[in-house]
C-alpha atoms as a PDB file:
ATOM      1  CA  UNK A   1       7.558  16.483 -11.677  1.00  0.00           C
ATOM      2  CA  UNK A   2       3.910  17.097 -12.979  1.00  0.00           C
ATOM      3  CA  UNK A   3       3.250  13.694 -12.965  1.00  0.00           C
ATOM      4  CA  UNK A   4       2.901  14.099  -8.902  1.00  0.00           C
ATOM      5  CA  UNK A   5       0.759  17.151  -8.057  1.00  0.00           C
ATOM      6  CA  UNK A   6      -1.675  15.554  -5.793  1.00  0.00           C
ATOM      7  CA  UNK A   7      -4.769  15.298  -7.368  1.00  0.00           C
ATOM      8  CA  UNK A   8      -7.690  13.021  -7.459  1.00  0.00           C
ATOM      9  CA  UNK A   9      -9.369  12.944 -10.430  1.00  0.00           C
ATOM     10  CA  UNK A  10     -13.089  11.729 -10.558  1.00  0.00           C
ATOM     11  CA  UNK A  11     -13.270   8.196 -10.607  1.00  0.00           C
ATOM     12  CA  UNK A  12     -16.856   6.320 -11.518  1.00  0.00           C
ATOM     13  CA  UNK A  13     -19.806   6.236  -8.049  1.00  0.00           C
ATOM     14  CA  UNK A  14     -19.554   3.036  -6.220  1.00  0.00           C
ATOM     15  CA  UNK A  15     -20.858   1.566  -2.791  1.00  0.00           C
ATOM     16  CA  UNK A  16     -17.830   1.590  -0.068  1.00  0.00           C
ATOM     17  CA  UNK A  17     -17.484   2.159   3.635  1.00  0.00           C
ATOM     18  CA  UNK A  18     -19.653   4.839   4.531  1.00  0.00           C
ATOM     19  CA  UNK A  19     -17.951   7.587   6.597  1.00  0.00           C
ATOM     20  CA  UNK A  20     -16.637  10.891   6.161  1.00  0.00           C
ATOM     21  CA  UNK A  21     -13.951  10.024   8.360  1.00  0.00           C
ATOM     22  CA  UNK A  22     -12.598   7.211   9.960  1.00  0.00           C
ATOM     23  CA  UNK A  23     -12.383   6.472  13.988  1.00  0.00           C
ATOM     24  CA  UNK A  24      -8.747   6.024  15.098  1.00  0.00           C
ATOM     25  CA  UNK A  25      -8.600   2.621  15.303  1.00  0.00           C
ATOM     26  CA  UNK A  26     -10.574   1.796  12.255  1.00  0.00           C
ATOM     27  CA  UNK A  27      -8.129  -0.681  10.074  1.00  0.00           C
ATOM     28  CA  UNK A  28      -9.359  -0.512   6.367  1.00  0.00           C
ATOM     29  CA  UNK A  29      -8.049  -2.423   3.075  1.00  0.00           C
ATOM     30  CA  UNK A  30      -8.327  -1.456  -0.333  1.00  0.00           C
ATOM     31  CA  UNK A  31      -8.054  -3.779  -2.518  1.00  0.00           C
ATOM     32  CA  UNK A  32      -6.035  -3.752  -5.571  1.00  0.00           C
ATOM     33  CA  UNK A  33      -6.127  -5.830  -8.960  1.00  0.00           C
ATOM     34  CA  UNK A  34      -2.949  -3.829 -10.795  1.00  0.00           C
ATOM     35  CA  UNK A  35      -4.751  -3.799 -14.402  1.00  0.00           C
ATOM     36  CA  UNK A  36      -5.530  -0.090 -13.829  1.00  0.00           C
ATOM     37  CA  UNK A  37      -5.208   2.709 -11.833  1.00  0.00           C
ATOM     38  CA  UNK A  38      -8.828   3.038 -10.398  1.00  0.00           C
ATOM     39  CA  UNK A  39      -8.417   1.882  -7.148  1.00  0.00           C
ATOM     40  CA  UNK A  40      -5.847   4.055  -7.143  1.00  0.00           C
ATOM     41  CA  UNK A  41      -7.481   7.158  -8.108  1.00  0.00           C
ATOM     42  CA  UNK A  42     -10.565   6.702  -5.943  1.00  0.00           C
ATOM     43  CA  UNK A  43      -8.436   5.518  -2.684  1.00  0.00           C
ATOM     44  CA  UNK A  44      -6.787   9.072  -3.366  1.00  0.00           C
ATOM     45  CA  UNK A  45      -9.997  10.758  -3.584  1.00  0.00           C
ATOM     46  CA  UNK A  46     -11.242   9.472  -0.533  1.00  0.00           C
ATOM     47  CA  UNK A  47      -7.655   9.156   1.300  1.00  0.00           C
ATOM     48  CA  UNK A  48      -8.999  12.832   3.233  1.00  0.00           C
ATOM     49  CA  UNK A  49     -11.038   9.758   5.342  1.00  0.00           C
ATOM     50  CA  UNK A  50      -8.396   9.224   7.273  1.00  0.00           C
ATOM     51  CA  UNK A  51      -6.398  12.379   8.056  1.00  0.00           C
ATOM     52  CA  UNK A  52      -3.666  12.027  10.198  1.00  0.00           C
ATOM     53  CA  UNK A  53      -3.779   8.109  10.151  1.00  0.00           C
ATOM     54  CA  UNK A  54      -1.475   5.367   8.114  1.00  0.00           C
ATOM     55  CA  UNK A  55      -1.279   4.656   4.394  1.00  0.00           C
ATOM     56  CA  UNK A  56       0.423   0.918   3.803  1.00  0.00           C
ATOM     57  CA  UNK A  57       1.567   0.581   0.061  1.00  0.00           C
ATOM     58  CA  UNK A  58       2.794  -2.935  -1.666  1.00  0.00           C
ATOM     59  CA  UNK A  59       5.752  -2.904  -3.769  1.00  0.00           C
ATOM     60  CA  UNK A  60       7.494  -0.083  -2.769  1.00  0.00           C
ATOM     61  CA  UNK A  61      10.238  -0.772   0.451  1.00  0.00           C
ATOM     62  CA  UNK A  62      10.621   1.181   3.350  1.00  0.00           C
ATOM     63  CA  UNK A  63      14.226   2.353   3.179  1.00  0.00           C
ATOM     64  CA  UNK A  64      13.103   4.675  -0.187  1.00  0.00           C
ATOM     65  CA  UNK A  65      10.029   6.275   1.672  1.00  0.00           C
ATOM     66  CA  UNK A  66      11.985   7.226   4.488  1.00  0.00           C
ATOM     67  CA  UNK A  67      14.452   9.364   1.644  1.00  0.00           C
ATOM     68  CA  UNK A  68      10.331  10.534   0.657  1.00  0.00           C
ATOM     69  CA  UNK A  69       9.641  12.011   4.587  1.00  0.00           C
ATOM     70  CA  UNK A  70      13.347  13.523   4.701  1.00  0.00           C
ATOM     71  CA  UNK A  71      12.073  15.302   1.479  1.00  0.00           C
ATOM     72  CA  UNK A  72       8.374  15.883   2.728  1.00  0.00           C
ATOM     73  CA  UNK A  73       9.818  17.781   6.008  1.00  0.00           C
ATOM     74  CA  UNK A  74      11.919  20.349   4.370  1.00  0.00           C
ATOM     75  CA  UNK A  75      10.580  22.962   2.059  1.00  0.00           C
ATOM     76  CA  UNK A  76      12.349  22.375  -0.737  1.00  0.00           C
ATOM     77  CA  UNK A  77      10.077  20.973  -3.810  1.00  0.00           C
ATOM     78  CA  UNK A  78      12.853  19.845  -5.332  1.00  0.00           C
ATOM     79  CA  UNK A  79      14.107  17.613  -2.995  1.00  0.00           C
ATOM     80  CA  UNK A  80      10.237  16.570  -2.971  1.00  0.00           C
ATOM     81  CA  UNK A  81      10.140  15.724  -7.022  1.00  0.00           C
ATOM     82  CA  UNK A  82      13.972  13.958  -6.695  1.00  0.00           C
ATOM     83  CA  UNK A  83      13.024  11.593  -3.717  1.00  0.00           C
ATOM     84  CA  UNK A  84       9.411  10.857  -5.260  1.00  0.00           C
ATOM     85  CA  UNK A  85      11.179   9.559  -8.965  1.00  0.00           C
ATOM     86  CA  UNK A  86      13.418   7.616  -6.773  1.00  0.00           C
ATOM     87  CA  UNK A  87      10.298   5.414  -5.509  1.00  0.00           C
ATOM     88  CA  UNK A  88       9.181   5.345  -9.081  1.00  0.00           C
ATOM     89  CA  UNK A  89      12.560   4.440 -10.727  1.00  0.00           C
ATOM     90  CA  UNK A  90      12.302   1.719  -8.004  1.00  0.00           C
ATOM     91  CA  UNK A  91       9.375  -0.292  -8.678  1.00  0.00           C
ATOM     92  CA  UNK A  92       9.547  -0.247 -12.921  1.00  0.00           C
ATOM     93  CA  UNK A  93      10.753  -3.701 -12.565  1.00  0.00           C
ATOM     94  CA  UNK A  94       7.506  -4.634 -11.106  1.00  0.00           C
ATOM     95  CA  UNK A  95       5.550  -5.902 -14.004  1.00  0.00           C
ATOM     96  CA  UNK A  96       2.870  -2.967 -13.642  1.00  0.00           C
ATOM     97  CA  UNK A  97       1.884  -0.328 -16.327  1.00  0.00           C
ATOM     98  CA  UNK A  98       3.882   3.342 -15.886  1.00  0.00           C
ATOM     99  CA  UNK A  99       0.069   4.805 -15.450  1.00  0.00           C
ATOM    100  CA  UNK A 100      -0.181   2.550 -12.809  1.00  0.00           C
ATOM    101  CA  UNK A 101       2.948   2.895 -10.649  1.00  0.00           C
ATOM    102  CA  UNK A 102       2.363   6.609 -11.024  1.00  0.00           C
ATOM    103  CA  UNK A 103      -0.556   6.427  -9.446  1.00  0.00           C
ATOM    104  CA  UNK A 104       0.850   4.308  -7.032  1.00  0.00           C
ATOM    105  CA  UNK A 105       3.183   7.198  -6.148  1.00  0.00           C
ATOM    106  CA  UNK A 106       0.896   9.945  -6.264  1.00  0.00           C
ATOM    107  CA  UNK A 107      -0.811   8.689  -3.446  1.00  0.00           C
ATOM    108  CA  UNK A 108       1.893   9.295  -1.004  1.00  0.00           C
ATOM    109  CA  UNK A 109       1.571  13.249  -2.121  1.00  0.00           C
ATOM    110  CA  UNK A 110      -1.941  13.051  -1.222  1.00  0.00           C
ATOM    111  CA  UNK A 111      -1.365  11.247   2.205  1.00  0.00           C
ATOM    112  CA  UNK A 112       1.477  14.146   2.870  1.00  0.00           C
ATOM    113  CA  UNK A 113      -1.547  16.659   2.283  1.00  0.00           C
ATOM    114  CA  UNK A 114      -3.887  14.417   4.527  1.00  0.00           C
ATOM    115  CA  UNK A 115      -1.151  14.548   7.284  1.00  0.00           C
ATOM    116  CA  UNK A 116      -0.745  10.933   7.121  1.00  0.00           C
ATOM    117  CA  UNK A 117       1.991   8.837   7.328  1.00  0.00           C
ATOM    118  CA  UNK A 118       3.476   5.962   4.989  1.00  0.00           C
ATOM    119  CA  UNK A 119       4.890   2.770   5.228  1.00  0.00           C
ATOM    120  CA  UNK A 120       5.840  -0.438   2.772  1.00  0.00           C
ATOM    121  CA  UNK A 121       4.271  -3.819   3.232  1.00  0.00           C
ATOM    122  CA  UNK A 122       7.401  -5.236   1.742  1.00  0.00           C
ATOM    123  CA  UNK A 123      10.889  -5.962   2.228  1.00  0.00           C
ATOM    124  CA  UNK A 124      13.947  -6.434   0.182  1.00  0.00           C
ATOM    125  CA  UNK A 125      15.077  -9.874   1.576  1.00  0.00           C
ATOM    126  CA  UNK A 126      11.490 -11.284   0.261  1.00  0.00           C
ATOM    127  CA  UNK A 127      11.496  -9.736  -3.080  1.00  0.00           C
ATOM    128  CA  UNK A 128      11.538 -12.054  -6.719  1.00  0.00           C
ATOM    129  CA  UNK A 129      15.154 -10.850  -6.561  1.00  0.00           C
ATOM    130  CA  UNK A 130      15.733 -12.117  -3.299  1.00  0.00           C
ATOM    131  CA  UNK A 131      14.101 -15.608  -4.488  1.00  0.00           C
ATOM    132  CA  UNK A 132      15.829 -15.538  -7.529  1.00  0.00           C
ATOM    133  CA  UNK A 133      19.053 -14.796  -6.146  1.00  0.00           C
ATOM    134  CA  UNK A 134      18.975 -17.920  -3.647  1.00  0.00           C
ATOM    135  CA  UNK A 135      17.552 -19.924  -5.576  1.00  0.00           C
ATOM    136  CA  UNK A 136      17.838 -19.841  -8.993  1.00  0.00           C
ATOM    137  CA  UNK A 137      15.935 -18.582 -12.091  1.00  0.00           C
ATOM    138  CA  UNK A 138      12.733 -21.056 -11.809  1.00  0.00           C
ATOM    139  CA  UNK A 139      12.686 -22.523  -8.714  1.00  0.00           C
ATOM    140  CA  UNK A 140      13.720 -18.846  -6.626  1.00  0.00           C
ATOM    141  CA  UNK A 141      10.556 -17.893  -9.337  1.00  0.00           C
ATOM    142  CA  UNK A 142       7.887 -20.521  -8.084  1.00  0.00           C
ATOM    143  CA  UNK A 143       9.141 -20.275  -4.440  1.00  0.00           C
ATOM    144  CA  UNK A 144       8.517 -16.438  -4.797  1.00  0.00           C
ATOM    145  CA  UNK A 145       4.806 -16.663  -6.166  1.00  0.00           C
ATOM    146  CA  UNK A 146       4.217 -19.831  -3.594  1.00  0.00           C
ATOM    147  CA  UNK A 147       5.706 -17.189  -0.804  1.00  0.00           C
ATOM    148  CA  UNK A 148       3.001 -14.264  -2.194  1.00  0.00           C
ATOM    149  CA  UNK A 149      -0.029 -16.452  -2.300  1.00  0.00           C
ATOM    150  CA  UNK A 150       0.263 -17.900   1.064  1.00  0.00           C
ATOM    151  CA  UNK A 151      -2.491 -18.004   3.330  1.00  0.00           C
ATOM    152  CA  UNK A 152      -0.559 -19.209   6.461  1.00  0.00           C
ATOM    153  CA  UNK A 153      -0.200 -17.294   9.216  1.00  0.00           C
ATOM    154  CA  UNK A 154       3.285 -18.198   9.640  1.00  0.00           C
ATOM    155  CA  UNK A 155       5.239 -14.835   9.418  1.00  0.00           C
ATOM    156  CA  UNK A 156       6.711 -16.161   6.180  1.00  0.00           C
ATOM    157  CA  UNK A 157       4.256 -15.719   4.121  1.00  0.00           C
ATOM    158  CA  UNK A 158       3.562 -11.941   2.554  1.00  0.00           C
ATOM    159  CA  UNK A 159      -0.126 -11.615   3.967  1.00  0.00           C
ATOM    160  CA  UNK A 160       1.508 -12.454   7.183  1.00  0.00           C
ATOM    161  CA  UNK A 161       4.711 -10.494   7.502  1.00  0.00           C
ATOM    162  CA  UNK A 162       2.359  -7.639   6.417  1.00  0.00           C
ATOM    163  CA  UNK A 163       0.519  -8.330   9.698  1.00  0.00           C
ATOM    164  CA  UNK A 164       3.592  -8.322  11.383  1.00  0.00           C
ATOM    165  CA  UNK A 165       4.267  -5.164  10.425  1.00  0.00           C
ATOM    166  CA  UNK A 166       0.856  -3.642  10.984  1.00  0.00           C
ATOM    167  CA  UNK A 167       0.447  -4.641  14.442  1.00  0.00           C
ATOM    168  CA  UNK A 168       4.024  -3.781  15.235  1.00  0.00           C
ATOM    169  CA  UNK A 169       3.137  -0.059  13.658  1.00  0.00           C
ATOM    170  CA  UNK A 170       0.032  -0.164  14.975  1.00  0.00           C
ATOM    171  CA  UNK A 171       1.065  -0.024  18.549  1.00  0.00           C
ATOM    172  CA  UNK A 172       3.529   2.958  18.035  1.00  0.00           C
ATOM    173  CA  UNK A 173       1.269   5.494  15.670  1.00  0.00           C
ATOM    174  CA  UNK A 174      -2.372   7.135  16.540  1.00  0.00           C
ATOM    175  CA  UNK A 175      -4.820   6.984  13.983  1.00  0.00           C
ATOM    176  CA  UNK A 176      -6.657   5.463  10.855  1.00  0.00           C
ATOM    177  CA  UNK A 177      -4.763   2.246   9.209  1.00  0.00           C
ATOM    178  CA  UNK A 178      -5.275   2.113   5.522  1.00  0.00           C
ATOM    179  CA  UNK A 179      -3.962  -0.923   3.239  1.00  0.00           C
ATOM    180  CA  UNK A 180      -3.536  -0.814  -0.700  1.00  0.00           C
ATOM    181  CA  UNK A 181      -3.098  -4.304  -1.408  1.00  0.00           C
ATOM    182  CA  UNK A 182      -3.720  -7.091  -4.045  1.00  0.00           C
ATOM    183  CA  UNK A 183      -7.314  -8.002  -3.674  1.00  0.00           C
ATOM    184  CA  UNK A 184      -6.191 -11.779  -2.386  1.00  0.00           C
ATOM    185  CA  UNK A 185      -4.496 -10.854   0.291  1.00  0.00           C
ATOM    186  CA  UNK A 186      -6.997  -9.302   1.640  1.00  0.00           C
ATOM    187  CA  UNK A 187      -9.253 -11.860   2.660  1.00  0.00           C
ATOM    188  CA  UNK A 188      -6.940 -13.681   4.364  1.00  0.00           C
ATOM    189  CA  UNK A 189      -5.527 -10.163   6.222  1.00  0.00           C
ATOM    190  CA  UNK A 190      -8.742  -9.603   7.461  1.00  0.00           C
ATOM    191  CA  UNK A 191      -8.407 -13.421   9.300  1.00  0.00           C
ATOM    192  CA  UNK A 192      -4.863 -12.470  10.646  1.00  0.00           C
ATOM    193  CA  UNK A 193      -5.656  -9.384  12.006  1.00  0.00           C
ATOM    194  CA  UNK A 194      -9.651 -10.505  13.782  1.00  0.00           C
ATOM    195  CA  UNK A 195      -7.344 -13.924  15.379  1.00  0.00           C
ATOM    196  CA  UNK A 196      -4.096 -11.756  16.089  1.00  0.00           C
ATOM    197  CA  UNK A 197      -5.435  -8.762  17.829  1.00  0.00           C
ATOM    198  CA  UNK A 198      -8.856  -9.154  17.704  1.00  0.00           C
ATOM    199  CA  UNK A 199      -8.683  -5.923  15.026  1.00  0.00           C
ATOM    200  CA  UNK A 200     -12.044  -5.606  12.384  1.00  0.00           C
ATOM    201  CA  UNK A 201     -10.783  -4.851   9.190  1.00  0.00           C
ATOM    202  CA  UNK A 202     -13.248  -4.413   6.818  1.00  0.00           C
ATOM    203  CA  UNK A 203     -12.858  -3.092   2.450  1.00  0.00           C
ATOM    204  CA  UNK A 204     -12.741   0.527   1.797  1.00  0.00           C
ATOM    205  CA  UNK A 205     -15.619  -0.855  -1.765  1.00  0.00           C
ATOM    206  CA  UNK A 206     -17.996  -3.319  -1.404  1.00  0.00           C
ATOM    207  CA  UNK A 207     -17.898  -3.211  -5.385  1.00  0.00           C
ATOM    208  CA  UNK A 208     -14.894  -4.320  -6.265  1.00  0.00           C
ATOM    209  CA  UNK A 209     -15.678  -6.960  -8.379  1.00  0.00           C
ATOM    210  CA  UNK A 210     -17.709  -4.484 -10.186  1.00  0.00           C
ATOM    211  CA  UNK A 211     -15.200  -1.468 -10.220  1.00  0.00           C
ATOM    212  CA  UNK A 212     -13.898  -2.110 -13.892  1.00  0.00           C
END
């Protein structure tokens, strides 16, 4: 399982949210544009920021990262490397590069080292499957993409039932909040969350048009 040791390596210098850790009720999003695995890698090498706080990942569902902290609290490593190519067996389907989903994955090993606990922005029942499955090949398809891009606050949409979710989570855990999303939802996340709970969330990188 070397593919999942943990570490960060270097990624380029760029401007982003100045602190060497985060208060407890900071809510910060990183945004992601899936064509590489920099975000990635620099969200990991920064992820230290918020010690014993949240990490909230996109494509992965929540029902395989609890089989990751049933892993995480024992000692066995093994159980560790079988629970971790689970999530990774799980999202190949997704239409991302294998770099890029193994980065994705790595970053729960760093949160376990940061103390920090994980949690899926998505569910089953709204996956392309799901669409797909209820709908057909190309309609279930468009309805799916239509459901993703919506900027409605309507707990249908994805930005939205990821709100739902953090301000449910919110309420129950102590510390830093840190989304890895696509970079369009996070625009209208940050909307959600300042009319829903009055919550600032501001980017992790100011630079992320200029992060490639």
């Amino acid at each position: 399982m070397g593919a999942f040791m943990g570490c960060c390596p270097t990624a380029a210098a760029s401007n982003r949210v100045s602190a060497d850790s985060f208060s407890s009720d900071a809510v910060i999003y990183a945004r992601d544009d899936h064509t590489s695995t920099f975000q990635q890698v620099r969200l990991a090498r920064d992820l230290h920021k918020f010690a014993g706080g949240t990490l909230w990942l996109e494509f992965v569902y929540e029902d395989i990262l609890e089989e990751v902290r049933k892993a995480f609290a024992t000692q066995n490593t093994e159980d560790d490397a079988e629970a971790l190519d689970a999530v990774l067996a799980s999202i190949k389907h997704n239409g991302w590069s294998v770099e890029f989903n193994k980065s994705l994955v790595n970053l729960l090993v760093v949160a376990r080292k940061h103390g920090m606990t994980f949690h899926a922005l998505d569910d089953p029942e709204w996956s392309k499957d799901a669409f797909i499955a209820k709908y057909g090949s190309n309609l279930g398809g468009m309805r799916y993409l239509a459901n993703r891009a919506s900027h409605l606050d309507d707990h249908e949409g994805a930005t939205s039932r990821w709100c739902d979710k953090i301000v449910k989570m919110r309420s129950q855990q102590s510390g830093p909040i840190v989304i890895l999303g696509g970079a369009e939802h996070g625009p209208p996340l940050v909307e959600f969350m300042k009319a829903r709970i009055n919550a600032e969330v501001r980017f992790m990188y100011t630079d992320f048009e200029e992060a490639h």
